[in-house]
Structure formats: C-alpha cells, structure tokens
Protein backbone atom coordinates (compact mmCIF):
# COMPACT_ATOMS: atom_id res chain seq x y z
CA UNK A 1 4.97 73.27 -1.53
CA UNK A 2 1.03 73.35 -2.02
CA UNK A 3 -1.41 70.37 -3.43
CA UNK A 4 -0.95 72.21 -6.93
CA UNK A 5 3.02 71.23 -7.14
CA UNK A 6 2.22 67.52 -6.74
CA UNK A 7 3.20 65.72 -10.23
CA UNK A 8 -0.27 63.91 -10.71
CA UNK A 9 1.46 60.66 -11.52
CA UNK A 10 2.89 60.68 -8.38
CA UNK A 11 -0.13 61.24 -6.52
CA UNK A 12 -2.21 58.68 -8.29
CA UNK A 13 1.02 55.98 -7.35
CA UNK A 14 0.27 56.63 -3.69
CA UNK A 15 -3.53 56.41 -4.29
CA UNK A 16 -2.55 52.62 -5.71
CA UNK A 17 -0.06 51.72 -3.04
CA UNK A 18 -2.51 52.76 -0.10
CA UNK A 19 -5.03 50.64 -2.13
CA UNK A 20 -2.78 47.42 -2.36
CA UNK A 21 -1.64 48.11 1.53
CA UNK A 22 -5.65 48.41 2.39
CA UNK A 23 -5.73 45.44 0.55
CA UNK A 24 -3.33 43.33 1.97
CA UNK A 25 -4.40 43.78 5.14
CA UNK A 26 -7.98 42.83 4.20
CA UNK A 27 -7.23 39.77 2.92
CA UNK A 28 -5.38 38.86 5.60
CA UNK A 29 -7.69 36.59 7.67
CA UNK A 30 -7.75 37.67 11.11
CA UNK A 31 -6.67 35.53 14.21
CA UNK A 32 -9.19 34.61 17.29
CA UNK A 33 -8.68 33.43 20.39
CA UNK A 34 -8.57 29.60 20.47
CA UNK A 35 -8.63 29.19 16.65
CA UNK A 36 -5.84 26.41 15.39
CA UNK A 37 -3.40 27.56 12.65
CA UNK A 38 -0.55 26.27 10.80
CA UNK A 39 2.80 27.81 11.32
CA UNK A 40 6.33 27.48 10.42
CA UNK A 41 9.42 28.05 12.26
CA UNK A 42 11.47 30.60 11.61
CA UNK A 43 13.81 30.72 14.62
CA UNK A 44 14.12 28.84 17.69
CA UNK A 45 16.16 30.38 20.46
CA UNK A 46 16.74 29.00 24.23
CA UNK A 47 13.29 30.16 25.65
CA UNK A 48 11.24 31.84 22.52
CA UNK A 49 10.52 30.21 19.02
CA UNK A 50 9.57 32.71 16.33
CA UNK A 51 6.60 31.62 13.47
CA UNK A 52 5.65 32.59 10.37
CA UNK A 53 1.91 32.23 10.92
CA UNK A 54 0.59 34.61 8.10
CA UNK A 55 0.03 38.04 9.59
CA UNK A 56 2.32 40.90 9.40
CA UNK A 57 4.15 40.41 12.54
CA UNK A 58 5.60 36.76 13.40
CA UNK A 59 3.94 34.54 16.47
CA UNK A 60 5.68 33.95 19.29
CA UNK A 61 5.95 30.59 20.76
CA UNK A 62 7.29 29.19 24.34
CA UNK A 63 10.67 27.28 23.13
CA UNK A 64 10.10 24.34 25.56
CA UNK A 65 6.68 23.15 23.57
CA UNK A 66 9.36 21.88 20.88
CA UNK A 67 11.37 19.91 23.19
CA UNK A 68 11.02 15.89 24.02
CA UNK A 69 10.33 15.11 27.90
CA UNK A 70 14.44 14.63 27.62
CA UNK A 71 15.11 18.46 26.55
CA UNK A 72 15.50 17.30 23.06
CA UNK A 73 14.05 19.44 20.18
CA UNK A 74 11.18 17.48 18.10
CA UNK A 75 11.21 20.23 15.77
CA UNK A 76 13.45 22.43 13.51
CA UNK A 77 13.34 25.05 11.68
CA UNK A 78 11.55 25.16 8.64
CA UNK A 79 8.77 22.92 10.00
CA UNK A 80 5.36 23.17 9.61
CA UNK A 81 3.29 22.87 13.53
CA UNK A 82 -0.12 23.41 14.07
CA UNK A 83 -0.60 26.15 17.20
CA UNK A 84 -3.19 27.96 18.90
CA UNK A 85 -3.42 31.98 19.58
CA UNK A 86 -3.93 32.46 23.04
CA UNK A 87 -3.05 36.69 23.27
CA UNK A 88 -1.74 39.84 21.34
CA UNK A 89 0.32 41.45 24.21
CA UNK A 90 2.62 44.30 23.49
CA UNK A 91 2.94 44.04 19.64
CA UNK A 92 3.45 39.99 20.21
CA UNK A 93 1.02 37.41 19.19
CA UNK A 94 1.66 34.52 21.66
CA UNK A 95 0.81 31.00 20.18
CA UNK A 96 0.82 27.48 22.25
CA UNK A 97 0.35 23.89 21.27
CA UNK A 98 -1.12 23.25 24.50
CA UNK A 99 -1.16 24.81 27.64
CA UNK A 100 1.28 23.11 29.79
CA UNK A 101 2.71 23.06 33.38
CA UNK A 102 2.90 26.10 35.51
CA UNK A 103 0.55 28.95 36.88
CA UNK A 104 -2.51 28.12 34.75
CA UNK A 105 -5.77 28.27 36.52
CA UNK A 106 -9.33 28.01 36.41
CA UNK A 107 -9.85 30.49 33.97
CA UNK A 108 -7.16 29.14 31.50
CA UNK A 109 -8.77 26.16 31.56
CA UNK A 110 -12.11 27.33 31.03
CA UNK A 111 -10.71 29.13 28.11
CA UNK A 112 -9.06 26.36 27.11
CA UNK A 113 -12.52 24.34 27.16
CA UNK A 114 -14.02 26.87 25.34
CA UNK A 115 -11.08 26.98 22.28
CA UNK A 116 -10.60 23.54 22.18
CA UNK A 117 -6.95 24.16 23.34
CA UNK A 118 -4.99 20.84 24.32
CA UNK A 119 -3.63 20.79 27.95
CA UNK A 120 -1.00 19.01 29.33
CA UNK A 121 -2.47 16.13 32.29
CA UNK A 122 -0.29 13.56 34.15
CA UNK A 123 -2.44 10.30 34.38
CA UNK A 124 -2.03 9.66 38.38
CA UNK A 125 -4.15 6.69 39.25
CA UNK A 126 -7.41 4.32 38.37
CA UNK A 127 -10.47 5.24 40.13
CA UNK A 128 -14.02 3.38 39.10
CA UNK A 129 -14.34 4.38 34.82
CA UNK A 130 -11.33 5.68 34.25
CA UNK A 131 -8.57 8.15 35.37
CA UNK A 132 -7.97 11.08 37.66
CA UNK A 133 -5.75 13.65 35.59
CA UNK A 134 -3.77 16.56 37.37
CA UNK A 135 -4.09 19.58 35.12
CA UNK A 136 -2.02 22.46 35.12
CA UNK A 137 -2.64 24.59 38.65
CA UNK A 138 -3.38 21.22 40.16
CA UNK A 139 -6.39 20.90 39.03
CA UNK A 140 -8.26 17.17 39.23
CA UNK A 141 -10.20 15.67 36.06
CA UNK A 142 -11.29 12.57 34.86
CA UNK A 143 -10.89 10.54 31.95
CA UNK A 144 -12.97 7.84 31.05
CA UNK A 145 -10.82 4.79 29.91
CA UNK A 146 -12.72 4.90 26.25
CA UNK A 147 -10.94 8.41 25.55
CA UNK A 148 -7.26 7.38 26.93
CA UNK A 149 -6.22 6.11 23.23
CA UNK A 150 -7.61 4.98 20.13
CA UNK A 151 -7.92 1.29 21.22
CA UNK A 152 -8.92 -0.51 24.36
CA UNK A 153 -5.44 -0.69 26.56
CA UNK A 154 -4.52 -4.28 27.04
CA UNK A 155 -2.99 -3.44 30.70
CA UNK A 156 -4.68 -0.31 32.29
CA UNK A 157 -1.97 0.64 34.91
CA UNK A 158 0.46 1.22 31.71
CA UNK A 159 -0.21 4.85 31.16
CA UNK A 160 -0.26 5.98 34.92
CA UNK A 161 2.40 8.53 35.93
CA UNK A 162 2.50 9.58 31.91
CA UNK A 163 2.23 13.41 30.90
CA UNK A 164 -0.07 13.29 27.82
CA UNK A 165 -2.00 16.24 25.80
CA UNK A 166 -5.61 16.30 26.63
CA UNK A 167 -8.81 18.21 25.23
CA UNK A 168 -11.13 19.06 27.88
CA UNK A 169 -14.56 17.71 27.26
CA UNK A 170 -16.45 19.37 29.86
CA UNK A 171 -15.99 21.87 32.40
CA UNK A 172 -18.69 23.01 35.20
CA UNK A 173 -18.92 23.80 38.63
CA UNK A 174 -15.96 26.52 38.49
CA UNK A 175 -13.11 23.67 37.24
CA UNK A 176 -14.53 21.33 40.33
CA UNK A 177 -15.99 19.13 37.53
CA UNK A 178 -13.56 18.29 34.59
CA UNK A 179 -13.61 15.70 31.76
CA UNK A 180 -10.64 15.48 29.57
CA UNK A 181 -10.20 13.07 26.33
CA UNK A 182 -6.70 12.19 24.84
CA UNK A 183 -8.86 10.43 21.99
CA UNK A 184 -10.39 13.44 20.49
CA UNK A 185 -6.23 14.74 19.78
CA UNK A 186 -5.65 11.59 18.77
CA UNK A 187 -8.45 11.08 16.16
CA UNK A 188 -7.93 14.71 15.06
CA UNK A 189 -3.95 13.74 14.47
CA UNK A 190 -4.74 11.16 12.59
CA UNK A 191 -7.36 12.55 10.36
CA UNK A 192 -4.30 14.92 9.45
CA UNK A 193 -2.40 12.03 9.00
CA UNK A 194 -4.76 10.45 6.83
CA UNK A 195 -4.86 13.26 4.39
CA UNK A 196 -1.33 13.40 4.21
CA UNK A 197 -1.25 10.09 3.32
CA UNK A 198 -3.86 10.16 0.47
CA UNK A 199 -1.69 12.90 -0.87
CA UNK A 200 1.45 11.01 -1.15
CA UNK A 201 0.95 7.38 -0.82
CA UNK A 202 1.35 5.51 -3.69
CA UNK A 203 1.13 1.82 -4.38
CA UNK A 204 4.39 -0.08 -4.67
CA UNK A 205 5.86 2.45 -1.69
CA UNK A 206 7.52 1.12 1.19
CA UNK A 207 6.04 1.94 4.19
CA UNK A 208 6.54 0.98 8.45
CA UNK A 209 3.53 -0.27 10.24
CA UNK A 210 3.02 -1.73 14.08
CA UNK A 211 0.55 -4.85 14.62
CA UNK A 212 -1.89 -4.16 16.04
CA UNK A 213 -3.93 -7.54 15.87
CA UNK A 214 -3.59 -11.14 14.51
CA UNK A 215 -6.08 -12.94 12.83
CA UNK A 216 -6.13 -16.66 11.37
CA UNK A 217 -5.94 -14.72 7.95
CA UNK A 218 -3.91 -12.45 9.04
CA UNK A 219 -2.82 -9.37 10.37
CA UNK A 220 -3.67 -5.75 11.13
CA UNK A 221 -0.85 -3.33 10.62
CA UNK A 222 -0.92 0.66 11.51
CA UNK A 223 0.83 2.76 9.09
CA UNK A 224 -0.39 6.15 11.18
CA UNK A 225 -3.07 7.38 9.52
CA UNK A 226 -4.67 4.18 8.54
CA UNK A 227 -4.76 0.80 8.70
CA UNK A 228 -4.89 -2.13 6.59
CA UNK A 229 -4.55 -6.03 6.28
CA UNK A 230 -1.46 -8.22 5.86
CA UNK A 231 -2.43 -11.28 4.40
CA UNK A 232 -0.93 -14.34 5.61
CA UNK A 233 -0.02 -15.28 1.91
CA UNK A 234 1.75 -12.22 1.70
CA UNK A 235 4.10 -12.52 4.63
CA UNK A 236 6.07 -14.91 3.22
CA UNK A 237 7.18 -16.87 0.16
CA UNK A 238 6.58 -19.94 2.08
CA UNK A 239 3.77 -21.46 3.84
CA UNK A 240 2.89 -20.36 7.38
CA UNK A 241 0.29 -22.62 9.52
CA UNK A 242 0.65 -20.42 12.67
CA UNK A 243 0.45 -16.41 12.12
CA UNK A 244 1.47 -16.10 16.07
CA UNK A 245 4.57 -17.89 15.13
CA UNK A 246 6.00 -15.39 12.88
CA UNK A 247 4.72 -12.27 13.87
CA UNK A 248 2.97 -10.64 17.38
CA UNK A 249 0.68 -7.85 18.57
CA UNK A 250 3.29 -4.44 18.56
CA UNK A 251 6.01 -5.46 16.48
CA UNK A 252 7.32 -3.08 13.74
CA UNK A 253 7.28 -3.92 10.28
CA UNK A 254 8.68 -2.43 7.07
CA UNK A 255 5.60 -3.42 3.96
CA UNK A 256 5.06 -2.83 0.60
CA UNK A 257 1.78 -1.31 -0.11
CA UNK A 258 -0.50 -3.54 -1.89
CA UNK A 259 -3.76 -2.23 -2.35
CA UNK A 260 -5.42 1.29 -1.79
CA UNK A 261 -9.36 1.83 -1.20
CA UNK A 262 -9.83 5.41 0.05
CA UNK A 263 -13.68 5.35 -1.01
CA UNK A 264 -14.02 2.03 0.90
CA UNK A 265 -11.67 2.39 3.37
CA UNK A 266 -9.43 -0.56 2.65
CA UNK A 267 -6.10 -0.71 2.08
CA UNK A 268 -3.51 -3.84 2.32
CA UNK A 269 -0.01 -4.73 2.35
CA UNK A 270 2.92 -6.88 1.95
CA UNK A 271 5.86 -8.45 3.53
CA UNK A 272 6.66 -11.10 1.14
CA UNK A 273 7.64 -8.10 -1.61
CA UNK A 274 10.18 -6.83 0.42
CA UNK A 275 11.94 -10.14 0.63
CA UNK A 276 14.32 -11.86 -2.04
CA UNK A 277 12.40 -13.96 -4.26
CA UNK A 278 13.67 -17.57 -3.77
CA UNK A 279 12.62 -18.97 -6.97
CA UNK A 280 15.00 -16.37 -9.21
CA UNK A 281 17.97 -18.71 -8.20
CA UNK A 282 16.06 -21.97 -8.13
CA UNK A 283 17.02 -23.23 -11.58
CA UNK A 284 20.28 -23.00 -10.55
CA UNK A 285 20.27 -24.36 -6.88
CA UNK A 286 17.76 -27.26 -8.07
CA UNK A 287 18.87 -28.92 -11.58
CA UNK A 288 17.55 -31.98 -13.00
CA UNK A 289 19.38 -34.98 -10.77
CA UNK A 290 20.00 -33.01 -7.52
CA UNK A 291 19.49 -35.18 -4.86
CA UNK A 292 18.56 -33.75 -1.99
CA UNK A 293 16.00 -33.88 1.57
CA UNK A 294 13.08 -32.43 2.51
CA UNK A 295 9.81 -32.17 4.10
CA UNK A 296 6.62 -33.23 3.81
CA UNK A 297 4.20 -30.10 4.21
CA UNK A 298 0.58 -31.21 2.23
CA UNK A 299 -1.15 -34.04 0.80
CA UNK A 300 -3.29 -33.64 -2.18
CA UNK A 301 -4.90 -35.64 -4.43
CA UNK A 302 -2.46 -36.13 -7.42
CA UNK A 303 0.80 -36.09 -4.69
CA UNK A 304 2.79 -34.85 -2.24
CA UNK A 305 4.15 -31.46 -1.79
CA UNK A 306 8.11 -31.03 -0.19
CA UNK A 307 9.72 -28.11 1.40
CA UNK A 308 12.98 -27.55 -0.54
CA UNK A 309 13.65 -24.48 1.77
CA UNK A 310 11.40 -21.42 2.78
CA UNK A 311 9.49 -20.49 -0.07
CA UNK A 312 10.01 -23.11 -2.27
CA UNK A 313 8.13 -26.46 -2.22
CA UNK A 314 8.37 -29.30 -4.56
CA UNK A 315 5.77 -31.94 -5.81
CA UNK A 316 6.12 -35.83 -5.94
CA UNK A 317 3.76 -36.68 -7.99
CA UNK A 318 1.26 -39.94 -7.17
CA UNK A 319 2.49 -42.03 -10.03
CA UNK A 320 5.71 -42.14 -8.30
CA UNK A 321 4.87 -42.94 -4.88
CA UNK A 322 3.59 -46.28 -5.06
CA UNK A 323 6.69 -47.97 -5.98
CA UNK A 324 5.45 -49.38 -8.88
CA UNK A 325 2.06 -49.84 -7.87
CA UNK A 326 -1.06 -48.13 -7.89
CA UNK A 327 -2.60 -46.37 -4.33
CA UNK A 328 -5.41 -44.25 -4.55
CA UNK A 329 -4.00 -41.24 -1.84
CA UNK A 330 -0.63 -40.35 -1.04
CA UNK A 331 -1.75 -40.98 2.68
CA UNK A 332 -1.24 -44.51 2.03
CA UNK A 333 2.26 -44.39 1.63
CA UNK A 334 3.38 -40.74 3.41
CA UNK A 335 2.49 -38.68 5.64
CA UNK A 336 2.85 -34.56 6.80
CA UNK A 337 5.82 -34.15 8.71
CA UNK A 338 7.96 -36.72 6.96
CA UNK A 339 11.81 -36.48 6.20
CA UNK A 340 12.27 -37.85 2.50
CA UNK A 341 15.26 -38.16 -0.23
CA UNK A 342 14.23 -36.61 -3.32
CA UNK A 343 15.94 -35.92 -6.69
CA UNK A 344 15.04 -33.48 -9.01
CA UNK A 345 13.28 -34.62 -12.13
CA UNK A 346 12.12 -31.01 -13.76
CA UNK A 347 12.41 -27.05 -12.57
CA UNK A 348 9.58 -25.02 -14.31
CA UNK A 349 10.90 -21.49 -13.05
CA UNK A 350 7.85 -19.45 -14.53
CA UNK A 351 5.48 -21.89 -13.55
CA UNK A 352 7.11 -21.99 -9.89
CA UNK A 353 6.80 -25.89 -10.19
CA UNK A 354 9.58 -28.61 -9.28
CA UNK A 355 9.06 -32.12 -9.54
CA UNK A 356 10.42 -34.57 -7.40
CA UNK A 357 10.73 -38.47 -7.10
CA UNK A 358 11.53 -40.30 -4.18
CA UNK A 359 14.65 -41.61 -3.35
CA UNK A 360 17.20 -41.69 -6.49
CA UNK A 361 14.28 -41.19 -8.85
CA UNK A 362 14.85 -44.56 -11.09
CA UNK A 363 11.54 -46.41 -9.36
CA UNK A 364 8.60 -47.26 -12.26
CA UNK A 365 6.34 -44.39 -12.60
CA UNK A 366 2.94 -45.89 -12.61
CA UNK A 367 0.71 -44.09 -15.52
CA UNK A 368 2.02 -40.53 -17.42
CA UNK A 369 0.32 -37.73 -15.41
CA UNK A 370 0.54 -34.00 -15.25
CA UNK A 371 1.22 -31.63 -12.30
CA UNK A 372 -2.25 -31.03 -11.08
CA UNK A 373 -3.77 -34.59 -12.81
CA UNK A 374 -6.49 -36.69 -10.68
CA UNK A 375 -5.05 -39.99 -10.01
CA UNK A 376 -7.03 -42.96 -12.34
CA UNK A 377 -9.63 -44.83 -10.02
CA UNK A 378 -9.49 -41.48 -7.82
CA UNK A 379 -13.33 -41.38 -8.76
CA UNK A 380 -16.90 -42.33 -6.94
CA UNK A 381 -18.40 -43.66 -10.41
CA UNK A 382 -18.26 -47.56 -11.74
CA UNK A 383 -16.36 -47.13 -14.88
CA UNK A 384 -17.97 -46.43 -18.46
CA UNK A 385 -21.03 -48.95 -20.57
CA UNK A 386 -17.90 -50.66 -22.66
CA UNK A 387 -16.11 -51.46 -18.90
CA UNK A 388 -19.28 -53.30 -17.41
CA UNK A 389 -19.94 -55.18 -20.07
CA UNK A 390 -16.59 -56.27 -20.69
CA UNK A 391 -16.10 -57.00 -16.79
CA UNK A 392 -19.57 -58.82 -17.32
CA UNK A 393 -17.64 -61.01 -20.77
CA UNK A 394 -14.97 -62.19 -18.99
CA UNK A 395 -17.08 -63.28 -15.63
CA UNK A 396 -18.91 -65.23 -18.18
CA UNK A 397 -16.26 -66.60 -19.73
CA UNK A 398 -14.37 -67.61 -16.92
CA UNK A 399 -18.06 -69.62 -15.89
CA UNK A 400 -17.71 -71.31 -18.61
CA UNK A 401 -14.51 -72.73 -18.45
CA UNK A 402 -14.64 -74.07 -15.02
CA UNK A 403 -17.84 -75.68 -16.83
C-alpha cells in the first residue's frame, strides 16, 4: 500500500495524536539533579517504594527511608512525601529523602552540598561551639549549637548519640571541612507546615500544642507550624495565681483556637473552651438558702469574693460583713485565705454572679447596695455644702446648751 491509499482522515488523526504526545511531553517539567519534588506512593514493597512523581515512568525510592528507627513504616500508601532525584539509571529514576548510612563518600556529599540534599549525621559528642557529626562514609562535621533545633536546648548532652537529618552548610577542603545545620530542615518543615495550616485552620478547631514557655500572663504553646499564646484567663474557669502550678515547659495540650493573625503573626488559644462550663449547672447546685463553705480568694472594695468550687466564685457583699455595722474595707473583718459559712442569697446565671452572706444569712444588712457598689464613706472628700453646715448647726447647738 502507497501514501495515495491512506484515508486522509486517518492521516490527519495521527498528525493530532503525535501533536498531543509532543505535547505532553513538553509540558512535562523536567527533573534535575538535587531539585525537591512532591511524590506519592504508589507501592511499597520490602526493599523498593514506587512514586508517582509526575513523569511518564514512576520514581523509585529505597523502602527503608519510610521506616521509623524501630523498622516501622511512617508512611503508606497514598501519601504525599517530598523527595529528591539523585539519578536516571537503566530506565529508573532513583529518588531519596536524604542520603543515609552506607557507602556514600566525598563526592555524594559534595553533591549533596551542592542540591541541598538532607543527610543522615549521628550527633557523637560536644567539642568548643557545637557538635562533631559522623556523616555517611565516616565522614566528621560540625554543627554549631544555634543550628541543632529551632530553640536553644535546655540540656546540651540530650541530643548526643541521636541520628538526625542534616543540610550541609558548607563543604571545602575535599569533605575535610564540613558544616551541617538540622535548623535549616527544620525551618523549611515548618514553613510547609505553616501553609498547611493557613489552608485548613479555622477558628473554633481543636487543635494539640506542646509548651514551650511560661510567662506570668501566660503561656506559649506549639501547634507545629506556629505558635501562639495561652492566656492565663483562658486556662481555666477559675482563677489561677501561679501559671507553673498548673501547667510546665513540654507538656501536651489539646486547645481551642482562639484567635488567628496570619498578617501579624499572632495567633492564640484556649483551654478553658474545652472544659465543661461550671456555671450551666450552677442554678441548680447553688439555690437561694444553700448553705454551704468556702474560700476566701480577693478583697475588693464593695466585698469579698468566695470560691464555691473551680470556676465559680461568689460575692459577700460589704453591707453584710460588718455584722450590723459599718467598716470601710472588707480587710477589717476578713481576710484571703479564710474558711467561711455562706448561704446563698441570689444566683444570676447570665450575669455569672452569686451572692452570698455570712453564716446563715439572717445578720442586718447595713445600707441596700448593688454587686459592684462603692461602700458609703469609701471616699477621700468631706461630704457635700448641706453636710458641713449642718455638722457646723448642731456643734453650735450643742454649745449652746451646755451654755
């Protein structure tokens, strides 16, 4: 058959499909050495994984790379890693994560430096600045103790005879000279992590975080990926004096997130709204009459306020701590720390007020005053005009009589 029994349709078909293959392949960006990609598994057998990494042929990845230090797999497939091409040998494109024990040498490494390709390093001791590192191929480098971690180590010796991923930072003299950084991976993971979040995070969403510092006005929390502040008034529904007594430098923590700032980088959280909210059953623990004990926790001006139980404080007002007569402070009659019967004159459940009376609650309240009222004669001034002259009448008057 000759060029002038070809159907013309059919010829102009394989003109389009030769275009679309030329196509394909064009856009198809192409892979270089070193360069960082994402992949996903597509297989994971005892020595080889298999990844989908783009191209037309799948990337083959060392099976051990997914594993825990135990032999576990981290991974699964399905999963999205990040990997670096490192060679197209026989048809196979061979991806890492980092090059790792075994026969790597000097020029590995140097490639490695080159690519930015993590390596694997076992921290072995302290020496003056930092660490000495034992590469792959038993090769020495040093890390300064800045680039071990994100923050300053609060015992040194803690990561010494660990295996971590390292970036090498410098390399010179033929590998003689090598300075690695565990902080660049780091801050690169968690810029990842960050833009993950921003994606997905939401306010409202429950979230685990570790301490990482305690202030007097609270604390620090890492969520991975960012961090933010937990307020002391939002650890718990009741009052805390001490942060170090409820919460310390590592713990885990599962928050509500209260507040998110990506243009100014702040972003808090809560405790408090993942607990039960005492007050919803107060009206029922607490009715008018209950007699009951608790502490003194503050003195204010118009009274004193008493822990019911955590989260829920009641006030005794000043008019009905004098017994009957009138005192200026409640420090002249109680004090912080002090054990008291109470009874329950009034629950005010949206207002989140209770108030109290001492004892059985039938002494004389002295004056009619509100929650938050000033006590009379709480002032600095000397009483109105009509008061002074009337004080000024009777002095007069009582002159005269003894007169």
């Amino acid at each position: 058959m000759n060029n002038e029994d070809l159907d013309p349709q059919e010829e102009q078909n394989d003109e389009d499909f030769a275009a679309m293959l030329d196509a394909s392949f064009s856009a198809t960006p192409q892979l270089e050495l070193g360069k960082k990609t994402s992949a996903t598994i597509l297989q994971i057998g005892p020595d080889w994984a298999f990844l989908d990494v783009g191209q037309k042929g799948e990337g083959v990845l060392d099976a051990n790379e997914l594993r825990d230090s135990e032999g576990a797999l981290k991974f699964a497939v399905g999963d999205r890693i990040s990997a670096y091409f490192i060679s197209r040998e026989g048809g196979e494109m061979r991806f890492t994560t980092r090059i790792g024990s075994g026969g790597a040498g000097n020029a590995q490494l140097e490639e490695a430096w080159r690519s930015g390709i993590p390596v694997d390093g076992r921290v072995e001791q302290e020496i003056k600045g930092g660490y000495e590192v034992k590469l792959p191929g038993n090769l020495r480098s040093f890390c300064p103790y800045s680039q071990i971690a994100l923050r300053r180590l609060d015992s040194p010796e803690e990561v010494i005879g660990q295996t971590f991923a390292f970036k090498i930072s410098q390399f010179s003299e033929n590998g003689r000279n090598i300075v690695v950084s565990r902080r660049e991976l780091l801050e690169a993971e968690r810029r990842e992590q960050r833009e993950s979040l921003k994606e997905k995070l939401k306010e409202g969403m429950l979230v685990k975080g570790e301490v990482t510092s305690l202030r007097d006005f609270g604390a620090f929390v890492d969520i991975g990926g960012i961090e933010g502040l937990l307020p002391i008034s939002e650890i718990a529904y009741g009052r805390i004096e001490n942060i170090q007594d409820v919460l310390q430098v590592g713990q885990t923590l599962e928050l509500a997130v209260k507040r998110l700032d990506w243009d100014e980088n702040k972003f808090s959280f809560s405790l408090r709204d993942t607990l039960a909210d005492p007050w919803k059953a107060a009206a029922d623990r607490y009715p008018a009459g209950t007699k009951l004990q608790g502490t003194v926790t503050r003195l204010a001006q118009f009274g004193a306020f008493v822990a019911l139980e955590e989260g829920i404080e009641g006030l005794i007002h000043i008019s009905r701590l004098g017994q009957g007569k009138r005192i200026s402070h409640p420090r002249e009659v109680i004090k912080v720390g002090a054990q008291v019967e109470v009874t329950v004159e009034k629950v005010e459940i949206e207002q989140r007020r209770i108030s109290l009376a001492l004892g059985d609650g039938i002494s004389e309240e002295v004056g009619e005053r509100s929650y938050h009222d000033q006590p009379a004669g709480s002032g600095t001034g000397m009483g109105t005009l009509g008061d002074l002259l009337k004080a000024s009448h009777n002095k007069k008057e009582r002159s005269r009589k003894k007169r």
